[in-house]
PDB file of N, CA and C in Angstrom:
ATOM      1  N   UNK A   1     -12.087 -39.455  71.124  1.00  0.00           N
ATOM      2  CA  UNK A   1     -10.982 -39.189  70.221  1.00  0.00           C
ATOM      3  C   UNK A   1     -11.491 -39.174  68.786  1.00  0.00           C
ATOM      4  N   UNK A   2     -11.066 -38.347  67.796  1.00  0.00           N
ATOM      5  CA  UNK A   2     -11.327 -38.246  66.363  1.00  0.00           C
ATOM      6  C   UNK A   2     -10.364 -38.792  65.589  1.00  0.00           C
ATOM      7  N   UNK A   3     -10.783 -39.773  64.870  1.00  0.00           N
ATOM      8  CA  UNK A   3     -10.189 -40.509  64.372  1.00  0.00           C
ATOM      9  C   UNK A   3     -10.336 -40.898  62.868  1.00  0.00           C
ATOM     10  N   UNK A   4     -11.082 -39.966  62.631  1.00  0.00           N
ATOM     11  CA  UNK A   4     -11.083 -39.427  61.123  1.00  0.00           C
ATOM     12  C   UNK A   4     -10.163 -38.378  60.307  1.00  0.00           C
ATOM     13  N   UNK A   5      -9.959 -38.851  58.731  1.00  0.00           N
ATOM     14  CA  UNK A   5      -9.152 -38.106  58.169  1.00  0.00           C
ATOM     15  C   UNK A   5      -9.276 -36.441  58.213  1.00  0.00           C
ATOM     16  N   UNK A   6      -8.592 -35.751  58.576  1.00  0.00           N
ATOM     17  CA  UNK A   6      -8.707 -34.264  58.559  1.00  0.00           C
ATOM     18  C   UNK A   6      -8.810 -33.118  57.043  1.00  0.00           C
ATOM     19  N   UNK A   7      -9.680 -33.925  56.622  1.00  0.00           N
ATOM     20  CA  UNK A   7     -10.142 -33.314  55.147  1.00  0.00           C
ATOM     21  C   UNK A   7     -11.649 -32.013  55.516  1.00  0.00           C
ATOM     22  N   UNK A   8     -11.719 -31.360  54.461  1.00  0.00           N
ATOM     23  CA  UNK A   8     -12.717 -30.252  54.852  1.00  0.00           C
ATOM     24  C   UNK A   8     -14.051 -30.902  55.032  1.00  0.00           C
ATOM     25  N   UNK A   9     -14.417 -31.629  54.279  1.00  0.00           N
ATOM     26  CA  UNK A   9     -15.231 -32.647  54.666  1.00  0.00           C
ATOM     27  C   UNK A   9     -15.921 -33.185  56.479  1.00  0.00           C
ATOM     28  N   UNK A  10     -14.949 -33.853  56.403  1.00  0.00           N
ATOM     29  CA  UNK A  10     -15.145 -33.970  57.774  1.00  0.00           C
ATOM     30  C   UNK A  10     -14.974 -33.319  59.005  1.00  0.00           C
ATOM     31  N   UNK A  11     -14.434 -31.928  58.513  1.00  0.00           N
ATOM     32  CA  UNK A  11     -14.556 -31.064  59.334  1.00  0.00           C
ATOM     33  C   UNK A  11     -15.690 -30.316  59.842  1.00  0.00           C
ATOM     34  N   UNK A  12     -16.359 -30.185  58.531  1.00  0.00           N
ATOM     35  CA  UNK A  12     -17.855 -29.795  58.760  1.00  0.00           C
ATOM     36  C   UNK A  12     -18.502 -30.866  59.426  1.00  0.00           C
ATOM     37  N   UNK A  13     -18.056 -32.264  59.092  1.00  0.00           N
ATOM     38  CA  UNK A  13     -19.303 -33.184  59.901  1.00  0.00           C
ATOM     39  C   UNK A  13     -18.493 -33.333  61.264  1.00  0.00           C
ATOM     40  N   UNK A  14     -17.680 -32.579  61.765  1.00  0.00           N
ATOM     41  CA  UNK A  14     -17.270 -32.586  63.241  1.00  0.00           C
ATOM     42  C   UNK A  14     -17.849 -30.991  63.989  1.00  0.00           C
ATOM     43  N   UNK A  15     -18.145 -30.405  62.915  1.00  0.00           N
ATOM     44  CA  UNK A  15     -18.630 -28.853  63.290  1.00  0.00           C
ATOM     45  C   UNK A  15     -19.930 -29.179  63.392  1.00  0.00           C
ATOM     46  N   UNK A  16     -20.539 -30.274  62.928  1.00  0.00           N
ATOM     47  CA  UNK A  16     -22.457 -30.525  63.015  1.00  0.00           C
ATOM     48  C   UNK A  16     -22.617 -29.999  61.495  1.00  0.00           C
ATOM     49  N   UNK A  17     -22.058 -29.538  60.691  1.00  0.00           N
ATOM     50  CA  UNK A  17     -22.508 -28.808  59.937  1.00  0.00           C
ATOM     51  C   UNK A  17     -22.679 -29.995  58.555  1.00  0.00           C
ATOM     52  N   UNK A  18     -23.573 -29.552  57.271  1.00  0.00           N
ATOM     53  CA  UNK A  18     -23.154 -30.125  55.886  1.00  0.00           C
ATOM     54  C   UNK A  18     -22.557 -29.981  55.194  1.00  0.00           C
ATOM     55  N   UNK A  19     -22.234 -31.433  55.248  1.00  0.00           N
ATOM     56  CA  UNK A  19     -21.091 -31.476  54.811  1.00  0.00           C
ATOM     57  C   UNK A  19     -20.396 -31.845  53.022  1.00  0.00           C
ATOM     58  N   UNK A  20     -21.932 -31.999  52.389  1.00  0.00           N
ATOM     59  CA  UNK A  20     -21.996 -31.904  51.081  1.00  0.00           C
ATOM     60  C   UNK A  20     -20.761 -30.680  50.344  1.00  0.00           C
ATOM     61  N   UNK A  21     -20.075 -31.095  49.091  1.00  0.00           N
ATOM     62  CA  UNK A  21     -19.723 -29.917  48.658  1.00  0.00           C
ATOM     63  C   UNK A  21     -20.104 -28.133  47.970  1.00  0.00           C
ATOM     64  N   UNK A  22     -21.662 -28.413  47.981  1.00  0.00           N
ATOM     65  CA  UNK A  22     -22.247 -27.333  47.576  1.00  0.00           C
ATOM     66  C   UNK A  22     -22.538 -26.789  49.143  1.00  0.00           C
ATOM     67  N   UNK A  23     -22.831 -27.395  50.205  1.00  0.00           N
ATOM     68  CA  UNK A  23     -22.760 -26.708  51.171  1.00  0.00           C
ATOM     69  C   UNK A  23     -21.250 -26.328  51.652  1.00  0.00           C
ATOM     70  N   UNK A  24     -20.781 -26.767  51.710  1.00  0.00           N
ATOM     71  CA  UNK A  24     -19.514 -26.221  51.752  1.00  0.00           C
ATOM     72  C   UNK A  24     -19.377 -24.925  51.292  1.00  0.00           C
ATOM     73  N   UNK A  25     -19.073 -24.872  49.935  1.00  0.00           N
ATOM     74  CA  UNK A  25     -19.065 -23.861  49.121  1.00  0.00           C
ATOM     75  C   UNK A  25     -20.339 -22.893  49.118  1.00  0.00           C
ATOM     76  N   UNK A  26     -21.067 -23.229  49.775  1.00  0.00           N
ATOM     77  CA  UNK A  26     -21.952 -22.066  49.804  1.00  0.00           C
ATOM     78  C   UNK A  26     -21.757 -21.496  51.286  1.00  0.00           C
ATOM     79  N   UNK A  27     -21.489 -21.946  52.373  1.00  0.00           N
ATOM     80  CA  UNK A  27     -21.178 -21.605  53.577  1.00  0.00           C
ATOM     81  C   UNK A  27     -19.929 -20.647  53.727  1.00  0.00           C
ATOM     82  N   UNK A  28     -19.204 -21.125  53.176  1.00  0.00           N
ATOM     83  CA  UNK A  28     -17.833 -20.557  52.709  1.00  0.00           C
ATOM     84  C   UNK A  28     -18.352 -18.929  51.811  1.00  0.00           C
ATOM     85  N   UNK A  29     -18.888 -19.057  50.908  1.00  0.00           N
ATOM     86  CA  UNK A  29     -19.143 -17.601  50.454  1.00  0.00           C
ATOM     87  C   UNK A  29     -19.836 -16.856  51.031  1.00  0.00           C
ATOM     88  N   UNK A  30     -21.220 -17.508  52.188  1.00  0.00           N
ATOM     89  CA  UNK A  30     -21.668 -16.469  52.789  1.00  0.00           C
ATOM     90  C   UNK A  30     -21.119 -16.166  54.200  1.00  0.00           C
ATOM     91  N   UNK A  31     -20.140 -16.487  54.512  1.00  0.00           N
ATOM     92  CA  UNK A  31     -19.624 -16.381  55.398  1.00  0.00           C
ATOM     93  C   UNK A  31     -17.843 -15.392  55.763  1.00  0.00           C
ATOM     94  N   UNK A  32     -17.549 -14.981  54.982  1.00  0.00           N
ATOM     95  CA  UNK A  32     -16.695 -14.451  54.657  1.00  0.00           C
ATOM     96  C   UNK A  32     -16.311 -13.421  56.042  1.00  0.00           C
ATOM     97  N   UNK A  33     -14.976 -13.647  56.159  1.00  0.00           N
ATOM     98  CA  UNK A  33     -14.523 -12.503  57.355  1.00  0.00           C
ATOM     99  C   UNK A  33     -13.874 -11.768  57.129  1.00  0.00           C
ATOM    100  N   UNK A  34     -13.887 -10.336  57.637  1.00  0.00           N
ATOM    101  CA  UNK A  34     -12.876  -9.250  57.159  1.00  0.00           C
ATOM    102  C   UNK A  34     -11.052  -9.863  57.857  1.00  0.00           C
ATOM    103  N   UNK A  35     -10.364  -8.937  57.107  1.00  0.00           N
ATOM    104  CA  UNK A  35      -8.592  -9.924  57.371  1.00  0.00           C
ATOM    105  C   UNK A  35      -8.824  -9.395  59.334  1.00  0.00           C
ATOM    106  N   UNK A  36      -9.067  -8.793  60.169  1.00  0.00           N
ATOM    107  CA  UNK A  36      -9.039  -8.698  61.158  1.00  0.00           C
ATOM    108  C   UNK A  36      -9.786  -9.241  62.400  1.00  0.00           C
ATOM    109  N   UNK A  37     -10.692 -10.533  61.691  1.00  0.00           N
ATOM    110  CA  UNK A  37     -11.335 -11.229  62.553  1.00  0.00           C
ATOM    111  C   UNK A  37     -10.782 -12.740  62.478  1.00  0.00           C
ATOM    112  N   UNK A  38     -10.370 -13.157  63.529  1.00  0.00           N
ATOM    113  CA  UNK A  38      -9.419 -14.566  63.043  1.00  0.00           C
ATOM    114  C   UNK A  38     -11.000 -15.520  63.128  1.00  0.00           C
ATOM    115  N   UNK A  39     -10.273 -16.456  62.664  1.00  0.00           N
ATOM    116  CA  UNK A  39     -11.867 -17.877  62.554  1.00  0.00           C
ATOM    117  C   UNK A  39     -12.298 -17.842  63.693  1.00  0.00           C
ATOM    118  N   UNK A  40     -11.645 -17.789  64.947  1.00  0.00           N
ATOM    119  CA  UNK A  40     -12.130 -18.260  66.225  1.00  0.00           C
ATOM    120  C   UNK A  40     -13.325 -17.179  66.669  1.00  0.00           C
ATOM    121  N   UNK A  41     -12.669 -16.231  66.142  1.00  0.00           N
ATOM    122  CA  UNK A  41     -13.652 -15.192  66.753  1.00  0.00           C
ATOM    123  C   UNK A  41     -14.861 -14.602  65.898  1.00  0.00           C
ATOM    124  N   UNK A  42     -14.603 -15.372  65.160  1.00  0.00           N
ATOM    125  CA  UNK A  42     -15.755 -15.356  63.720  1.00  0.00           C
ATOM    126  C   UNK A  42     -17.610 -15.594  64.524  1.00  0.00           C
ATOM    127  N   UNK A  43     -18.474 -14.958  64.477  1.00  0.00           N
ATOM    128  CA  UNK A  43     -19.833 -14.599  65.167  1.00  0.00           C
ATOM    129  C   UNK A  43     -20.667 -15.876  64.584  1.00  0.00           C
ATOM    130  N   UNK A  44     -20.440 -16.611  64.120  1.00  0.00           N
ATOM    131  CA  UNK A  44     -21.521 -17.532  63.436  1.00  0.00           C
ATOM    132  C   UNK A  44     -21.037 -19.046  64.220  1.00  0.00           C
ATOM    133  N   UNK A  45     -19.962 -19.050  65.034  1.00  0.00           N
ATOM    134  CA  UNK A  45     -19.659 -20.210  65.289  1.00  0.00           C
ATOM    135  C   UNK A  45     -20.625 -20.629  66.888  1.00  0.00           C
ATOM    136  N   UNK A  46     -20.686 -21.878  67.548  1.00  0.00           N
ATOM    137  CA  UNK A  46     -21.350 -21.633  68.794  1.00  0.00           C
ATOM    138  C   UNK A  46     -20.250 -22.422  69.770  1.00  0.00           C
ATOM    139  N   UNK A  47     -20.130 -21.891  70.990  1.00  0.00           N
ATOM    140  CA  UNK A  47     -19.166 -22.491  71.427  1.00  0.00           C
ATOM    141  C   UNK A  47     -18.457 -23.629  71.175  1.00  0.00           C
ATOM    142  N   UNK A  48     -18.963 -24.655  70.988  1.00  0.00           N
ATOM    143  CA  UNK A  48     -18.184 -25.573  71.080  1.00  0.00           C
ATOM    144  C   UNK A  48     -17.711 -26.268  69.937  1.00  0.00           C
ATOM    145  N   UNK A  49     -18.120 -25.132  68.802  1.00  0.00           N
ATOM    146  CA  UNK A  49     -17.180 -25.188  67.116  1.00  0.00           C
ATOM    147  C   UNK A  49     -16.187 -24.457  67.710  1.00  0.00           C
ATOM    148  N   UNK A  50     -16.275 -23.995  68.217  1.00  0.00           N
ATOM    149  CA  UNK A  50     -15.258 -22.476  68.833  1.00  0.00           C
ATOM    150  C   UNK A  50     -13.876 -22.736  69.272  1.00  0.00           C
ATOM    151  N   UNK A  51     -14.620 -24.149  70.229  1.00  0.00           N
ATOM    152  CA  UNK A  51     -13.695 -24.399  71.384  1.00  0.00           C
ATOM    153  C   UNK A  51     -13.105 -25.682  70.055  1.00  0.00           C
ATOM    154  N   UNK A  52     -13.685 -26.514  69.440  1.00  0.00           N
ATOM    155  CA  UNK A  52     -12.960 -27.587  68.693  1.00  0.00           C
ATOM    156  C   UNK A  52     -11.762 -27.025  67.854  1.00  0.00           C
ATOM    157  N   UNK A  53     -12.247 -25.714  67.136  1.00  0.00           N
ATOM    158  CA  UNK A  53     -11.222 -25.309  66.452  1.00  0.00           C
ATOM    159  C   UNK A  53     -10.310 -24.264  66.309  1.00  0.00           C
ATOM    160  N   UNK A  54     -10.368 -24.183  68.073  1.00  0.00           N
ATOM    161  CA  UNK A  54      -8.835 -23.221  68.917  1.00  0.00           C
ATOM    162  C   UNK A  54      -8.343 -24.596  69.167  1.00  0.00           C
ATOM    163  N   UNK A  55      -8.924 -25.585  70.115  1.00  0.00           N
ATOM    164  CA  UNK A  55      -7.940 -26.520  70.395  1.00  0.00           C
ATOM    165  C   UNK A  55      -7.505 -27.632  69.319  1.00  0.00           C
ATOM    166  N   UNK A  56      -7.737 -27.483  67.981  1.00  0.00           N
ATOM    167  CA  UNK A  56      -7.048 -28.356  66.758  1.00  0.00           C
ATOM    168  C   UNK A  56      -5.939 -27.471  66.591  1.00  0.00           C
ATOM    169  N   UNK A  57      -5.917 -26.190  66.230  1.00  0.00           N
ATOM    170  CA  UNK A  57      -5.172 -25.402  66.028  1.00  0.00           C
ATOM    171  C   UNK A  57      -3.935 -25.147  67.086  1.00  0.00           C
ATOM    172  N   UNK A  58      -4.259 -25.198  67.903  1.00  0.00           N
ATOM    173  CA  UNK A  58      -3.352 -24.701  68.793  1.00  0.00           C
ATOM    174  C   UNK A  58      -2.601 -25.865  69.330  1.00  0.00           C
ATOM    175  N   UNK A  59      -3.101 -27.056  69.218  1.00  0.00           N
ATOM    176  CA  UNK A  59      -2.298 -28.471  69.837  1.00  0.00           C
ATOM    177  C   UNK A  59      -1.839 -28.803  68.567  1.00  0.00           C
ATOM    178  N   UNK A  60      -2.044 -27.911  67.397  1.00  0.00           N
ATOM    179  CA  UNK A  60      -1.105 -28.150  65.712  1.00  0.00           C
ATOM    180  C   UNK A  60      -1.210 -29.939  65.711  1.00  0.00           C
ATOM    181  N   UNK A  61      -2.198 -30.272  65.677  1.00  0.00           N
ATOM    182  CA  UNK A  61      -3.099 -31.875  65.897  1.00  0.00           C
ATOM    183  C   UNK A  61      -3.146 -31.693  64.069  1.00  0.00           C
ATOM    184  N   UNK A  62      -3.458 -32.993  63.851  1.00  0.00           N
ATOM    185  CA  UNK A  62      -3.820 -33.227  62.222  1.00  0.00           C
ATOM    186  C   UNK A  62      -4.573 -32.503  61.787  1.00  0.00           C
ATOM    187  N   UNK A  63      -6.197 -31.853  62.190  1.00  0.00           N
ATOM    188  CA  UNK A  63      -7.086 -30.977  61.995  1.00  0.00           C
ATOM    189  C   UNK A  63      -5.874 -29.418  61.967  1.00  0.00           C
ATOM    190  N   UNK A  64      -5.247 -29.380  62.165  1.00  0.00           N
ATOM    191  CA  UNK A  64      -4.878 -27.804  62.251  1.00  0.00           C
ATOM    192  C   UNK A  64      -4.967 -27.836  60.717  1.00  0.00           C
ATOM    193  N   UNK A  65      -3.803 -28.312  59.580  1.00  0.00           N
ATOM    194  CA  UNK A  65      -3.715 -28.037  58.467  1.00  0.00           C
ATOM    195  C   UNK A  65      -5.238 -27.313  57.790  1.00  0.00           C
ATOM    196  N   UNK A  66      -6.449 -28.235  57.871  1.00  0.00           N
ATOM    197  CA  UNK A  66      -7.946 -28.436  57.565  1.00  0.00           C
ATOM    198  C   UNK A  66      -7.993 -26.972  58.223  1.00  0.00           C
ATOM    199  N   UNK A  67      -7.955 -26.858  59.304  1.00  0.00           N
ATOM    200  CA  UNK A  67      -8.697 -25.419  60.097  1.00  0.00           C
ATOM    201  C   UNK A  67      -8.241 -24.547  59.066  1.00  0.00           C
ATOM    202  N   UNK A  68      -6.842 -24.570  59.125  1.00  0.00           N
ATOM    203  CA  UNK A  68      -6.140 -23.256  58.759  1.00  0.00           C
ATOM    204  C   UNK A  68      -6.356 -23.048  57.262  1.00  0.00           C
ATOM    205  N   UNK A  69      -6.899 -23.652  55.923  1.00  0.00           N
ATOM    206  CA  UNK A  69      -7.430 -23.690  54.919  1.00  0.00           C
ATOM    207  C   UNK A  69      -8.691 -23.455  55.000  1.00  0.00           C
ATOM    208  N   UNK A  70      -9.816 -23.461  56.237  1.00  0.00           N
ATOM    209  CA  UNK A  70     -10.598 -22.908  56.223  1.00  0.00           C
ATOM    210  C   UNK A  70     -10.504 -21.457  56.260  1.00  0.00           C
ATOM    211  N   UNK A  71      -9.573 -21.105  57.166  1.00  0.00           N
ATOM    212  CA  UNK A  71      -9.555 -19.652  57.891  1.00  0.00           C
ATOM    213  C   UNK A  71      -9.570 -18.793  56.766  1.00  0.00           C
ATOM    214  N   UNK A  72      -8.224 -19.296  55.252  1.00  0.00           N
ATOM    215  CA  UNK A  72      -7.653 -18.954  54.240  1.00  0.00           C
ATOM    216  C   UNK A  72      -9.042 -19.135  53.092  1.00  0.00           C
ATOM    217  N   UNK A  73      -9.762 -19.808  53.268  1.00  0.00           N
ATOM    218  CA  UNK A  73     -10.908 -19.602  52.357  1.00  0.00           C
ATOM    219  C   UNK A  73     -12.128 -18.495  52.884  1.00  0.00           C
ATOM    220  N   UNK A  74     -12.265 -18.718  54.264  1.00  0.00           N
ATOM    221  CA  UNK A  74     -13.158 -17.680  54.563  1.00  0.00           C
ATOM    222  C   UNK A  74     -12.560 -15.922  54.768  1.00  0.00           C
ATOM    223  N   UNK A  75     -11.329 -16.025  54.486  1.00  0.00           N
ATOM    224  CA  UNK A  75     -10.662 -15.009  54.841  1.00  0.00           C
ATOM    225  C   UNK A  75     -10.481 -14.296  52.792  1.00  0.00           C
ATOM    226  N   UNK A  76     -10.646 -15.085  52.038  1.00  0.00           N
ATOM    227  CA  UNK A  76     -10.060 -15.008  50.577  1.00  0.00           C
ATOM    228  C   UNK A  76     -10.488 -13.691  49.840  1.00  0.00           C
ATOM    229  N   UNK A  77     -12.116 -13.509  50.133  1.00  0.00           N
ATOM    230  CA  UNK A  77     -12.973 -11.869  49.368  1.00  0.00           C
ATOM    231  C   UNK A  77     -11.536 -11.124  50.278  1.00  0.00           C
ATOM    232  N   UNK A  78     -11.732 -10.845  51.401  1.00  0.00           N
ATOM    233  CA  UNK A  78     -11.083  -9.586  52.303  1.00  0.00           C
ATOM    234  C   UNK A  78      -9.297  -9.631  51.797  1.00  0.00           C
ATOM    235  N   UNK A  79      -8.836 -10.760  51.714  1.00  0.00           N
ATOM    236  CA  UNK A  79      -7.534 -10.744  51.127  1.00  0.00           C
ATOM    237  C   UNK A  79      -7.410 -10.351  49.791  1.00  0.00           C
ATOM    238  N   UNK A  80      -8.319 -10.614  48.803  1.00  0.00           N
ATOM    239  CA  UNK A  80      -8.573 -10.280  47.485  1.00  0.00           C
ATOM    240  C   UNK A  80      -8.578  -8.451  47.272  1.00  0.00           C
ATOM    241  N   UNK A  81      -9.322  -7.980  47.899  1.00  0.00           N
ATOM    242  CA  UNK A  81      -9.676  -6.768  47.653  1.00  0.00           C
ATOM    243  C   UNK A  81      -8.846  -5.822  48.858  1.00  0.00           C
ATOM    244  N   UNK A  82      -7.566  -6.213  49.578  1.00  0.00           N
ATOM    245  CA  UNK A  82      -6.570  -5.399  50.071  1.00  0.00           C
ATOM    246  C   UNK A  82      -5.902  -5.648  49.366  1.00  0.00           C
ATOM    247  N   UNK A  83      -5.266  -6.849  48.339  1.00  0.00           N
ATOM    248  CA  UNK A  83      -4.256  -6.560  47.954  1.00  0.00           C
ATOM    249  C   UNK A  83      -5.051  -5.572  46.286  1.00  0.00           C
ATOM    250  N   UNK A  84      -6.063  -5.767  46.335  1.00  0.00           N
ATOM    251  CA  UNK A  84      -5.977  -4.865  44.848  1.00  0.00           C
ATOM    252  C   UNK A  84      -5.983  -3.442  45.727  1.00  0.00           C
ATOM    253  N   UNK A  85      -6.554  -3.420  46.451  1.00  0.00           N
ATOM    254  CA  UNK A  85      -6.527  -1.825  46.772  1.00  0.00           C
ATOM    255  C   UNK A  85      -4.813  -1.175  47.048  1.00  0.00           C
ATOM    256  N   UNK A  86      -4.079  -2.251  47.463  1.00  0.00           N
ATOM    257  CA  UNK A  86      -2.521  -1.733  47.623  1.00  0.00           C
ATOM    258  C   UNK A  86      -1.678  -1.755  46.210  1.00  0.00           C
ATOM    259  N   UNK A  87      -2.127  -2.622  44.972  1.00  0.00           N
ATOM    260  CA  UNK A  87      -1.979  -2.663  43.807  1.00  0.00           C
ATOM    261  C   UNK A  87      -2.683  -1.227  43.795  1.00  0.00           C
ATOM    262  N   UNK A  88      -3.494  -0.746  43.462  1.00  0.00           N
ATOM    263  CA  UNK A  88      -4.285   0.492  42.907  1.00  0.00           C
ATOM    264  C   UNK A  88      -3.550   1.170  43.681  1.00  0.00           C
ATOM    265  N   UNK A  89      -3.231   1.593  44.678  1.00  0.00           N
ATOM    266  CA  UNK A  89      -2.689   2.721  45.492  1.00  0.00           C
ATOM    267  C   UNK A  89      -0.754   2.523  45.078  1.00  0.00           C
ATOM    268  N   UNK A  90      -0.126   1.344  45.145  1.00  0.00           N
ATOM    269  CA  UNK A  90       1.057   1.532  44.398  1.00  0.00           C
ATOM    270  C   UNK A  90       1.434   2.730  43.280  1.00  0.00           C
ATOM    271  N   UNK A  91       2.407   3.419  43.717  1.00  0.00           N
ATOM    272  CA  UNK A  91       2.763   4.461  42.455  1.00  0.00           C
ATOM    273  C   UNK A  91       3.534   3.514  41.124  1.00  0.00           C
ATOM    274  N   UNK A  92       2.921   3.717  40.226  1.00  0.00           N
ATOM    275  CA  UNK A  92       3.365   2.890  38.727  1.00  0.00           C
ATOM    276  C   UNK A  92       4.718   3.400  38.733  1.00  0.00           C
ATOM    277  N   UNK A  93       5.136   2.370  38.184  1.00  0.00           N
ATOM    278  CA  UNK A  93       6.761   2.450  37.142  1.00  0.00           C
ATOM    279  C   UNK A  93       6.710   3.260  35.773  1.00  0.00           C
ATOM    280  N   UNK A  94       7.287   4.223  35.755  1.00  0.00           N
ATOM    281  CA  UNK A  94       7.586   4.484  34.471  1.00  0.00           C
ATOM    282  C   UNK A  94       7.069   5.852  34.499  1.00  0.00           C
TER     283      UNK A  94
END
């Protein structure tokens, strides 16, 4: 059982990963997914990050909040640059 606070932090040290904040933040930028690949199915994970964070998510367990702010950070370039492209493609007022 996990019985640690569900901060990003310790999410990485439940993923194996570092969990320092520059790793963080650097994992996070090179890792970036287009809006049509959800986290789970994201290519860098190995099963059993895979399997930890379908079943946080999906049993909406304390870790979901944590997952789902990951998904929203690794998801942020690809959200950034559809909505400018639907801004740029909008017909102006006036």
């Amino acid at each position: 059982m996990i019985t640690t606070d569900p901060t990003m932090t310790n999410l990485f040290l439940q993923l194996g990963l570092d969990e320092s904040a520059e790793a963080i933040d650097l994992f996070i930028r090179e890792h970036q997914l287009p809006t049509d690949v959800s986290l789970s199915e994201a290519p860098f994970w190995n099963d059993a990050q895979r399997q930890f964070l379908v079943e946080q998510w999906k049993a909406d367990a304390p870790w979901a909040l944590t997952v789902d702010q990951l998904s929203e950070a690794l998801h942020a370039d690809a959200v950034r640059e559809r909505a400018a492209a639907e801004a740029s493609a909008a017909p102006s007022a006036g």
